[in-house]
Protein backbone atom coordinates (compact mmCIF):
# COMPACT_ATOMS: atom_id res chain seq x y z
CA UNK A 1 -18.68 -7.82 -9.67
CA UNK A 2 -21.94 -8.18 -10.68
CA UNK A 3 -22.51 -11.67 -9.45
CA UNK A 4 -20.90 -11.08 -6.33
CA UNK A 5 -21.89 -9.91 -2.84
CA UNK A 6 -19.67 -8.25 -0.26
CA UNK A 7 -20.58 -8.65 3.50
CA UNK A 8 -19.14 -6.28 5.72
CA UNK A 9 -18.12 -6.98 9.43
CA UNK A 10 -19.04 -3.94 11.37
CA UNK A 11 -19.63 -5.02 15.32
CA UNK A 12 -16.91 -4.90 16.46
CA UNK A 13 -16.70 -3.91 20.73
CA UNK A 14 -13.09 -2.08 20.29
CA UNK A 15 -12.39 -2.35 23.61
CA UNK A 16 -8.75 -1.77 23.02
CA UNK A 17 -10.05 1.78 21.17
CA UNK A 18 -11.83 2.44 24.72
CA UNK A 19 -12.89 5.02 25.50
CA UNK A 20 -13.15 6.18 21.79
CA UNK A 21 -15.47 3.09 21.53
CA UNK A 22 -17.75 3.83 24.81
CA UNK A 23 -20.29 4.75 22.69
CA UNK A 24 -20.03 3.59 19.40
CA UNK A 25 -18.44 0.46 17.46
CA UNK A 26 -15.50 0.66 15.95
CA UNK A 27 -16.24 1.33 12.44
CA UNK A 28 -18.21 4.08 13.33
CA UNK A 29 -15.23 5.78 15.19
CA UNK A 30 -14.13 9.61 13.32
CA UNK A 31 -11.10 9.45 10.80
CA UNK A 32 -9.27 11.44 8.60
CA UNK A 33 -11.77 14.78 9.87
CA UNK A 34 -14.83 14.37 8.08
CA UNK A 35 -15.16 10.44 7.48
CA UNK A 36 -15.79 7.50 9.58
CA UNK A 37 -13.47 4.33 9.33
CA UNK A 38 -16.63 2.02 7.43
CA UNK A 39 -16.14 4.90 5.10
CA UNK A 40 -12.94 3.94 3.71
CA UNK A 41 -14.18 -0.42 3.09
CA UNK A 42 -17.77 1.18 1.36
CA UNK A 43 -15.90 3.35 -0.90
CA UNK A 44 -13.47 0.65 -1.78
CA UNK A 45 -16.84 -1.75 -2.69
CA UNK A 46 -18.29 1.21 -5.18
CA UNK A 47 -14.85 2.07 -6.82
CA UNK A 48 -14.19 -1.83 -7.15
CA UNK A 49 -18.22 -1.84 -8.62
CA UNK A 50 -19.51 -3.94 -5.60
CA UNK A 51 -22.78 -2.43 -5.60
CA UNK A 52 -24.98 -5.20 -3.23
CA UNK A 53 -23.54 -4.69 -0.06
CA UNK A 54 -24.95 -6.07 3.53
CA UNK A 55 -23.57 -4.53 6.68
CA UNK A 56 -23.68 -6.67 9.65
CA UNK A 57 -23.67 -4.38 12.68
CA UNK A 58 -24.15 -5.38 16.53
CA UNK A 59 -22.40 -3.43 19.19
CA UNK A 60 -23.77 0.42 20.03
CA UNK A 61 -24.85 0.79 16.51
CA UNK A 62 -26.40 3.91 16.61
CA UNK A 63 -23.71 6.01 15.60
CA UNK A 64 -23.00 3.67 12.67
CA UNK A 65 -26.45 3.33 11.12
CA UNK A 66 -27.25 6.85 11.41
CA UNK A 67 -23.90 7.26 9.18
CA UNK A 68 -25.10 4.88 6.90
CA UNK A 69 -28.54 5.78 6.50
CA UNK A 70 -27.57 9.43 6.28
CA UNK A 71 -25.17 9.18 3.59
CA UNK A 72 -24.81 6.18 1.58
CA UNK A 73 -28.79 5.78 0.56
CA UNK A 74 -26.79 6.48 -2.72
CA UNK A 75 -28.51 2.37 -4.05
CA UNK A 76 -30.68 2.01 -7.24
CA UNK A 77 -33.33 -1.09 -6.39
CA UNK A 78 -34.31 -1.09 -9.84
CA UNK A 79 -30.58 -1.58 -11.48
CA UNK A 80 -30.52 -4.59 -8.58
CA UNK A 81 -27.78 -2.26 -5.95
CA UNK A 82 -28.52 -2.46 -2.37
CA UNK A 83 -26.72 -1.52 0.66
CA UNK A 84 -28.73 -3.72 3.97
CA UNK A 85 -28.57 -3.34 7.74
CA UNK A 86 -28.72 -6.47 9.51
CA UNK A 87 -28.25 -6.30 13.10
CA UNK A 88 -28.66 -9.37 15.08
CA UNK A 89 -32.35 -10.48 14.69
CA UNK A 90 -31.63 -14.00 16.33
CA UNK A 91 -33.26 -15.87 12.51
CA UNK A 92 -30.89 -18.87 13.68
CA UNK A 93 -31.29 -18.93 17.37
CA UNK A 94 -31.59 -17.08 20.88
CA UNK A 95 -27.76 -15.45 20.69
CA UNK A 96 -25.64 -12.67 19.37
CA UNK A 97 -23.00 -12.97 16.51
CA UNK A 98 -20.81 -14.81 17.80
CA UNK A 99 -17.86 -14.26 15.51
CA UNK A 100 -17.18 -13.87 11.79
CA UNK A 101 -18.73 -17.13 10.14
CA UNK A 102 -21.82 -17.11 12.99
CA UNK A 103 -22.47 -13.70 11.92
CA UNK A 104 -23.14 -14.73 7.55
CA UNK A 105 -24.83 -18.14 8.87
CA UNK A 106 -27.12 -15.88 10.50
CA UNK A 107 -27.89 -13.96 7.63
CA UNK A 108 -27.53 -16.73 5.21
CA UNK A 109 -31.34 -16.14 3.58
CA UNK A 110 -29.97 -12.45 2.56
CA UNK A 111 -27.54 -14.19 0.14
CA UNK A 112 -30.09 -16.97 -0.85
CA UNK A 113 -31.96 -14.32 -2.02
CA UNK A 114 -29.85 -13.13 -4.39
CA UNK A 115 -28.16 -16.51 -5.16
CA UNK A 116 -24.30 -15.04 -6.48
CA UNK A 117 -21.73 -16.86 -7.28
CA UNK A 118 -19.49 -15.47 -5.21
CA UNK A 119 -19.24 -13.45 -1.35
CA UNK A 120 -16.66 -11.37 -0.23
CA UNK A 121 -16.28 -10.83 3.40
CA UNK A 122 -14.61 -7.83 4.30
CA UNK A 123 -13.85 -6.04 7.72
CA UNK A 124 -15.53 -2.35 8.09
CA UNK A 125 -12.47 -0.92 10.36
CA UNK A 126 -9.64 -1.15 8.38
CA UNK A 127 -7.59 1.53 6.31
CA UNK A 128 -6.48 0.64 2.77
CA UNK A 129 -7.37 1.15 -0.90
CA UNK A 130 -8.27 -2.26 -2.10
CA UNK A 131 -9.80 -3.28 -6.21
CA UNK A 132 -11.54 -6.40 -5.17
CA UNK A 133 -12.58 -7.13 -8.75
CA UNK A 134 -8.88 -7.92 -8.93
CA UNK A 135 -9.05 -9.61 -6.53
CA UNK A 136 -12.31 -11.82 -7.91
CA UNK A 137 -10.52 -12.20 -10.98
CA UNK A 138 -7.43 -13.63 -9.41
CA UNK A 139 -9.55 -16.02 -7.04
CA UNK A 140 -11.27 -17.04 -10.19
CA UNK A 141 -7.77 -17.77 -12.36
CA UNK A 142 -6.65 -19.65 -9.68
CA UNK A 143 -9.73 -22.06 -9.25
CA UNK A 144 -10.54 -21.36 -5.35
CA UNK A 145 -12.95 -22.25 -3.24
CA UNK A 146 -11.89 -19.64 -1.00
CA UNK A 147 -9.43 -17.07 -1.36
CA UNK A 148 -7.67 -15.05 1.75
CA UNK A 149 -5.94 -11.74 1.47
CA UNK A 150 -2.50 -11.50 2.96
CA UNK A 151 0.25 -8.82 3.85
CA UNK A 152 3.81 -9.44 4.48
CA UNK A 153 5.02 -8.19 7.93
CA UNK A 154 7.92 -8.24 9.99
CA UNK A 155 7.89 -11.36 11.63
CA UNK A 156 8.52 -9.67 15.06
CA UNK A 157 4.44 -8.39 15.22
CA UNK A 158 3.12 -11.80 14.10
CA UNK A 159 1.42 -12.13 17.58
CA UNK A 160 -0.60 -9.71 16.28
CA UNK A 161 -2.38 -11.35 13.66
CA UNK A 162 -3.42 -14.52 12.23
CA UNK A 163 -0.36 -16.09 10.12
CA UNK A 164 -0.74 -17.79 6.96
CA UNK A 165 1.39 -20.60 5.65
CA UNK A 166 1.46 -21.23 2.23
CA UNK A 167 3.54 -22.94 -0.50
CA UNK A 168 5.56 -21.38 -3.44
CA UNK A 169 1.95 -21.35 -5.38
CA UNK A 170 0.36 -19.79 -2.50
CA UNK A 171 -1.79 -22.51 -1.67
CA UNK A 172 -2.42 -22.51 2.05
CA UNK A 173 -1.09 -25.16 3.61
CA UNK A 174 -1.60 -23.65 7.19
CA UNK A 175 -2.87 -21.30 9.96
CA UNK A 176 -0.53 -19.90 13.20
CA UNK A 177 -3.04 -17.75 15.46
CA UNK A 178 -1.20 -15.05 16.67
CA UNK A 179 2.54 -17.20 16.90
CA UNK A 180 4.82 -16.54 19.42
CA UNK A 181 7.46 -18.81 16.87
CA UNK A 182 5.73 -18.02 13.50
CA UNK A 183 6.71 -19.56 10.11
CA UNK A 184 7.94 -17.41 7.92
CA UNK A 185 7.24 -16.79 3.67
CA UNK A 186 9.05 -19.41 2.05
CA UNK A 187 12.64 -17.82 0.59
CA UNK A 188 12.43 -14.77 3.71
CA UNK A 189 13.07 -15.88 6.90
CA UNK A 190 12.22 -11.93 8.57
CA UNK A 191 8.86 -11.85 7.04
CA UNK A 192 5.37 -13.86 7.33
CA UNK A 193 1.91 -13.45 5.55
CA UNK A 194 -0.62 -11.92 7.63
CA UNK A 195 -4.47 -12.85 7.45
CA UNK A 196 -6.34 -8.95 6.20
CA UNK A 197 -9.32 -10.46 7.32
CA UNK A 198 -10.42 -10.39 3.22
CA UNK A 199 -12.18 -13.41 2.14
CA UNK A 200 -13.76 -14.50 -1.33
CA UNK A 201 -15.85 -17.97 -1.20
CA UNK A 202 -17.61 -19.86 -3.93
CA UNK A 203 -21.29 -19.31 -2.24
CA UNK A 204 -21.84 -22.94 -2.85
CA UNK A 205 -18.65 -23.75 -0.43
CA UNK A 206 -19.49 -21.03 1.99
CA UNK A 207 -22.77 -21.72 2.34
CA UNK A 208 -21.96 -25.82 2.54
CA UNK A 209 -19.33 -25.25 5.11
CA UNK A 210 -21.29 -23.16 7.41
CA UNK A 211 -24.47 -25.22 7.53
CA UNK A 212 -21.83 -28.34 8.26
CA UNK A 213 -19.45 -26.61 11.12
CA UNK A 214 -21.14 -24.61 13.64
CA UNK A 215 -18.21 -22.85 14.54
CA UNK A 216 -18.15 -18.64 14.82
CA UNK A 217 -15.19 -17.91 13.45
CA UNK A 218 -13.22 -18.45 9.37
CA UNK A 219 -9.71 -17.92 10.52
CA UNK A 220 -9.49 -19.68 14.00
CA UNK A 221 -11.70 -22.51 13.13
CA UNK A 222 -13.40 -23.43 9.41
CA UNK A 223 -10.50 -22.43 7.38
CA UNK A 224 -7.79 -24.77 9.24
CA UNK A 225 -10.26 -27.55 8.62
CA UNK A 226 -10.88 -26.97 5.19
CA UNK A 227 -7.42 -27.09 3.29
CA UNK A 228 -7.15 -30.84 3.10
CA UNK A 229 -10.88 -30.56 1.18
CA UNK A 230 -11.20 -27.51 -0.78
CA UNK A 231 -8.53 -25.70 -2.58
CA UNK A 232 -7.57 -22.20 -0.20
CA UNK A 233 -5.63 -19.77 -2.13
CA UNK A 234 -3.91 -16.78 -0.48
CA UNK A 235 -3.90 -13.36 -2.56
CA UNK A 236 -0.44 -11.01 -1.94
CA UNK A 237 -2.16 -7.68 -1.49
CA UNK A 238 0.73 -5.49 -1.86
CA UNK A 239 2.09 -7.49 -4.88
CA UNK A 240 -1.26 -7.67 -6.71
CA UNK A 241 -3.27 -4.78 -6.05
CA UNK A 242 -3.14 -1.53 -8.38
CA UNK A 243 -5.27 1.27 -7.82
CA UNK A 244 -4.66 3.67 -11.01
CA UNK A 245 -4.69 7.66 -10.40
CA UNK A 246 -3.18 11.00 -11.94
CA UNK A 247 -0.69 12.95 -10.34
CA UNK A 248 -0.69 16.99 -10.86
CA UNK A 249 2.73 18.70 -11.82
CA UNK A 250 3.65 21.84 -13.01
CA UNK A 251 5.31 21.72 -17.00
CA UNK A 252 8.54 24.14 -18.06
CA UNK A 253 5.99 26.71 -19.17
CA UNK A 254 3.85 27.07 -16.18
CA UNK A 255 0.98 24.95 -16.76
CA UNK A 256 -0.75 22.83 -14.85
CA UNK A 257 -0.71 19.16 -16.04
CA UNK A 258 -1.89 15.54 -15.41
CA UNK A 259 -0.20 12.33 -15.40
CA UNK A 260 -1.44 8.93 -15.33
CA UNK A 261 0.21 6.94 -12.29
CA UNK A 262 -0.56 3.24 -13.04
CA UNK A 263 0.18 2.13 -9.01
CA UNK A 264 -0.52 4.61 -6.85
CA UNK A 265 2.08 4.37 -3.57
CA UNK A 266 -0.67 3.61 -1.60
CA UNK A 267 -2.26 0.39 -2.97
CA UNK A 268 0.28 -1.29 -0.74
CA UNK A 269 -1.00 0.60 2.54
CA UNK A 270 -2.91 -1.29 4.94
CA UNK A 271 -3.60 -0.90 8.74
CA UNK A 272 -5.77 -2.46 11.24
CA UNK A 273 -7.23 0.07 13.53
CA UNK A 274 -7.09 -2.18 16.68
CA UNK A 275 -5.66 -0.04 19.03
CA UNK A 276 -5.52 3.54 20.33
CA UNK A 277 -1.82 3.65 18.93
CA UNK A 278 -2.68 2.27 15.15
CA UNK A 279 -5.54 4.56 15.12
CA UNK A 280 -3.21 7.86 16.27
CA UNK A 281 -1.04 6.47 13.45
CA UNK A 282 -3.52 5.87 10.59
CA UNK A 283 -4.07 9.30 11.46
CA UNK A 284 -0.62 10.99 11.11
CA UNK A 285 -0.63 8.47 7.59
CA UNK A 286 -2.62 10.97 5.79
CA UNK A 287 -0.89 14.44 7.00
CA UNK A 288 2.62 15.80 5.68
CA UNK A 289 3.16 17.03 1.88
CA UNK A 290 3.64 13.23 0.47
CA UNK A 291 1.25 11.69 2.69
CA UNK A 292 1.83 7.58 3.78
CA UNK A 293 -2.37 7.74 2.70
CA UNK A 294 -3.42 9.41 0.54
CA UNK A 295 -7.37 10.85 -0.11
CA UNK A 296 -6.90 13.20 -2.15
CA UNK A 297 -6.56 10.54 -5.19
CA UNK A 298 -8.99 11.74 -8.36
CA UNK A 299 -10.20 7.98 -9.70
CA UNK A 300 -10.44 6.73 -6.42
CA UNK A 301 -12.30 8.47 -4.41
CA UNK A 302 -13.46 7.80 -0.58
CA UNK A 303 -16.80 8.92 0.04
CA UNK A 304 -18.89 10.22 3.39
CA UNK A 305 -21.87 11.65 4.70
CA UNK A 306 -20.85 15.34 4.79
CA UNK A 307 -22.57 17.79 7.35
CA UNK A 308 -23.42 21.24 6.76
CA UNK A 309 -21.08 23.16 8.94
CA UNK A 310 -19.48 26.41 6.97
CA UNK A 311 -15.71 26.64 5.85
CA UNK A 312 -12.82 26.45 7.58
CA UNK A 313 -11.85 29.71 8.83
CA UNK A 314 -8.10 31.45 9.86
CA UNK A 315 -8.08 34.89 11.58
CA UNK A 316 -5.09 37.30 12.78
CA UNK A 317 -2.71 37.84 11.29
CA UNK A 318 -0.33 39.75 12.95
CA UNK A 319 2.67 38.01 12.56
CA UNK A 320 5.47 40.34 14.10
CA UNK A 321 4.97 43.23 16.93
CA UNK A 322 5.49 42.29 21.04
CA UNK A 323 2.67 39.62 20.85
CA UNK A 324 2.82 37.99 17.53
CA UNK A 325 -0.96 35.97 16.51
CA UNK A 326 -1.41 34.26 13.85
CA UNK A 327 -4.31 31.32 12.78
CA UNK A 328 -2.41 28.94 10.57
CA UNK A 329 -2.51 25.51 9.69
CA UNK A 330 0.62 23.38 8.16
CA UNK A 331 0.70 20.03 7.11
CA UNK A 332 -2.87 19.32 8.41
CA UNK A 333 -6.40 18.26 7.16
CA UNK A 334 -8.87 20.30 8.99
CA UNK A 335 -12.68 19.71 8.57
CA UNK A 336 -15.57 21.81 7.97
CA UNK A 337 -16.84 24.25 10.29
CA UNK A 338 -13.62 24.73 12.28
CA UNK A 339 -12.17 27.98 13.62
CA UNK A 340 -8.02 29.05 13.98
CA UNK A 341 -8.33 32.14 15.72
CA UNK A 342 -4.47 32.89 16.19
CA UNK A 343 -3.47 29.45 17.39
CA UNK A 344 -0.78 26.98 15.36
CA UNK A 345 -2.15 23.54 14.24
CA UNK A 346 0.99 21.42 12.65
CA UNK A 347 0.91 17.21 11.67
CA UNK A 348 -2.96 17.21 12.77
CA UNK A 349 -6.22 15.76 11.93
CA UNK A 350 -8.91 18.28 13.03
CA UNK A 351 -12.64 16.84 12.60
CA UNK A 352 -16.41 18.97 11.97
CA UNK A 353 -16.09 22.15 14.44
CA UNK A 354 -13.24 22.82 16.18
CA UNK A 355 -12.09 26.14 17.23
CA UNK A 356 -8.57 26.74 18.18
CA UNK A 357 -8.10 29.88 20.44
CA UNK A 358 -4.85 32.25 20.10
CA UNK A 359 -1.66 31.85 21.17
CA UNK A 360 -3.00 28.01 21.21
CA UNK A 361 -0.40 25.02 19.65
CA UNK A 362 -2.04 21.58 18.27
CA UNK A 363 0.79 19.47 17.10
CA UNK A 364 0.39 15.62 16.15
CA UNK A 365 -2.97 15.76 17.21
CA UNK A 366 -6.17 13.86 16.23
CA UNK A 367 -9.16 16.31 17.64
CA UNK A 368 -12.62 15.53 17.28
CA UNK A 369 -15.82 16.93 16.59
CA UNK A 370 -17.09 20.16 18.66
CA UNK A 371 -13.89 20.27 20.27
CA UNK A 372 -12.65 23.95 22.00
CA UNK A 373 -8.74 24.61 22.52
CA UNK A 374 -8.23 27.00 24.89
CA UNK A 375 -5.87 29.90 24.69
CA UNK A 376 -2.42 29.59 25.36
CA UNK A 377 -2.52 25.99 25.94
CA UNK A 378 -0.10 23.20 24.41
CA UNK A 379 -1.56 19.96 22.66
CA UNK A 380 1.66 17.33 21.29
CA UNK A 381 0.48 13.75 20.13
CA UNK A 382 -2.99 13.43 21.62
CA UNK A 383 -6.26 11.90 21.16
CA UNK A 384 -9.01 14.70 22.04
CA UNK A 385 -12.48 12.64 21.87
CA UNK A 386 -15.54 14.80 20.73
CA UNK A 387 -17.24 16.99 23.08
CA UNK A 388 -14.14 18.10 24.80
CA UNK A 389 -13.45 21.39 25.92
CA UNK A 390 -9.48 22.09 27.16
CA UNK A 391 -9.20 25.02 29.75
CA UNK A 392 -7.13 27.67 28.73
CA UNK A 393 -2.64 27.88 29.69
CA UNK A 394 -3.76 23.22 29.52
CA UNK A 395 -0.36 21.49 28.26
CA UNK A 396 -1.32 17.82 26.91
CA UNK A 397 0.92 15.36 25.89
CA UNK A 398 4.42 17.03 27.40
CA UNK A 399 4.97 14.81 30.23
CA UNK A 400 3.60 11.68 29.90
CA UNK A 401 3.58 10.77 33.53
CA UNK A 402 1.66 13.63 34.52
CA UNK A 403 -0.81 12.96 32.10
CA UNK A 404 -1.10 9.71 33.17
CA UNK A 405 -2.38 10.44 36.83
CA UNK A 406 -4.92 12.55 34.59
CA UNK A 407 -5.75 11.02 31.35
CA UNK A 408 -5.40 7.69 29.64
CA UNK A 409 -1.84 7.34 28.15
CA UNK A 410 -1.03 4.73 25.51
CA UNK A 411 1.73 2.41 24.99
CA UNK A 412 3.27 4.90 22.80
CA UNK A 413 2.86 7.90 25.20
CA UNK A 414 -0.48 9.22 22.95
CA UNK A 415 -2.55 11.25 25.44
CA UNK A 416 -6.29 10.48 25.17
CA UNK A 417 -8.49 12.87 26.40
CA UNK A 418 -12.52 12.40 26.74
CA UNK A 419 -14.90 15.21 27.56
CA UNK A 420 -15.49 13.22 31.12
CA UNK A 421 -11.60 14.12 31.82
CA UNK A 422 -12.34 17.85 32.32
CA UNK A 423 -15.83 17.48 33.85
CA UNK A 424 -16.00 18.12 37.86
CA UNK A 425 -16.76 15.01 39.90
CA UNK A 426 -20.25 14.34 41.58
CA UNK A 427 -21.18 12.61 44.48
């Protein structure tokens, strides 16, 4: 990966995450307790040995570049490894980024100056395990000028993404933007190739073909164009990708043991964290004793800025008299700093800080940073933003229409709760 550099997208507005996104992009948005969803893409660049990275940030970056600068200044200048901020700074005219390819021909002297032979263009709010020097290596055995990562899907959520046609080589032979009637992968009529948003150009051909189209975006408008001149090769994630780990067991006699898993169950996991919904379930992905996502993994490991907040404590115990209390947590990942003080937390993500008061139930929750859940109350498959402080005897998530003339309620019926929701109004 030496001669390569990866370009991540990272400006995302979220505006279907609001009002997780009011004040920070999406990749900057809490996940998994103690990480941030850019997290997950940057680790996958320094396990994959991408080490000259350029972020491209741009809405309510803040949050984001305080993450970045805070804990992945990890770079060695003099062994040629960067990691670069570049907001908008308007180098090729008076406007935003306007989308995907407007962003890199924006930023186009960054890569001049290191002249690779190759960029990969990656997407910093996504959740997946992803080698991309397999995925260089299979661009380059295959000749392409550009090379697109796809997932099969159900055919019924293609007007969710971007479809990709392609032949029984996987050449692409077409795009569908969000299909009501999509085409399907050739020999399975109930699946179709979804667009990850991963791209790997020949510089030469990226740079070429974004001085020549003016155009802001790859997938709605330079790729199409492209697949009559340049050869565009599509690269099956799930059946390609191997990320290599151990698994620990327990042998006849007692002893604790590794064992080399070549494919991991995860290297096929991938989700798009468009919506308040995928984000709630990307969530609930990494709880339970088998977990959908794992982060536990030993050769793969997904790395953060960590802040100093003590362990995580549990206190009562009194299990059995007229008032039983208890602080316990069961299938959960609970982050640094947080407090169980007799309450039950079960299927939840709890992040930095978060102190759960007796007789209190969290179940199927994601709960942010500095959050307080008071006594007695009842929390079932909600969002609780950061900041947030729940009254005691509250019941979230129970009946959906009464939350509704309260909170925000999703598709799904996931409760989101902000810190505003429980503030008295003014004026």
């Amino acid at each position: 990966m030496k001669n390569t550099v990866a370009i991540i997208m990272a400006g995302g507005k979220g505006e279907r995450l609001m009002p997780l996104t009011k004040n920070r992009s999406k990749p900057a948005i809490p996940f998994g307790g103690i990480y941030q969803l850019i997290d997950l893409v940057l680790s996958n660049c320094i396990n994959s040995g991408a080490y000259k990275i350029i972020v491209l940030p741009q809405y309510k970056s803040q949050t984001l570049m305080q993450h970045l600068e805070g804990g992945w200044n990890i770079f060695s200048p003099a062994l040629g490894h960067y990691l670069k901020i570049a907001p908008p700074q308007m180098m090729a005219g008076e406007k935003w980024y306007q989308g995907t390819a407007d962003s890199i021909r924006q930023n186009l002297y960054l890569i001049d100056k290191d002249s690779p032979e190759h960029v990969l263009i990656l997407s910093g709010d996504h959740v997946y395990k992803m080698d991309y020097s397999i995925f260089k290596a299979y661009h380059e055995a295959n000749n392409a000028d550009v090379t697109i990562a796809v997932i099969e899907l159900g055919k019924e959520i293609a007007g969710e993404y971007g479809i990709v046609e392609v032949d029984k080589d996987y050449c692409v032979k077409g795009f569908q933007e969000k299909p009501e009637k999509p085409r399907t992968i050739p020999g399975d009529s109930n699946r179709i190739l979804a667009s990850m948003g991963i791209y790997i150009f020949k510089t030469e051909v990226l740079v070429d073909l974004l001085k020549a189209d003016p155009r802001p975006d790859f997938g709605k408008h330079l790729l199409p164009d492209i697949l009559d001149s340049h050869r565009v090769i599509a690269y099956p994630y799930r059946k390609e990708n191997t990320i290599k780990d151990v698994s620990l067991y327990v042998d006849k006699d007692g002893l604790s043991r590794e064992g080399s898993i070549k494919t991991v169950a995860d290297s096929g996991y991938w989700r798009d964290v468009g919506t308040l919904d995928s984000y709630w379930n990307a969530n609930m992905d990494l709880t339970g004793i088998e977990p959908f996502f794992n982060m536990y993994g030993k050769y793969w490991p997904i790395r953060t800025y960590q802040k100093q907040y003590p362990p995580v404590k549990t206190i009562y115990a009194q299990e059995s008299g007229d008032a039983p209390r208890a602080g316990r947590a069961l299938d959960s990942l609970v982050a640094h700093g947080s407090i169980i003080s007799g309450g039950l937390v079960r299927n939840s993500v709890l992040s930095y800080n978060v102190f759960v008061q007796s007789w209190a139930v969290v179940d199927e929750a994601v709960i942010m940073e500095n959050v307080i859940v008071g006594g007695y109350s009842r929390i079932k498959k909600a969002i609780i933003s950061e900041g947030v402080h729940i009254p005691p005897h509250t019941e979230i998530g129970y009946d959906p229409r009464k939350d509704r003339k309260r909170f925000k309620v999703t598709p799904r019926g996931i409760t989101v709760v902000t810190k505003e929701d429980f503030e008295p109004a003014t004026g």
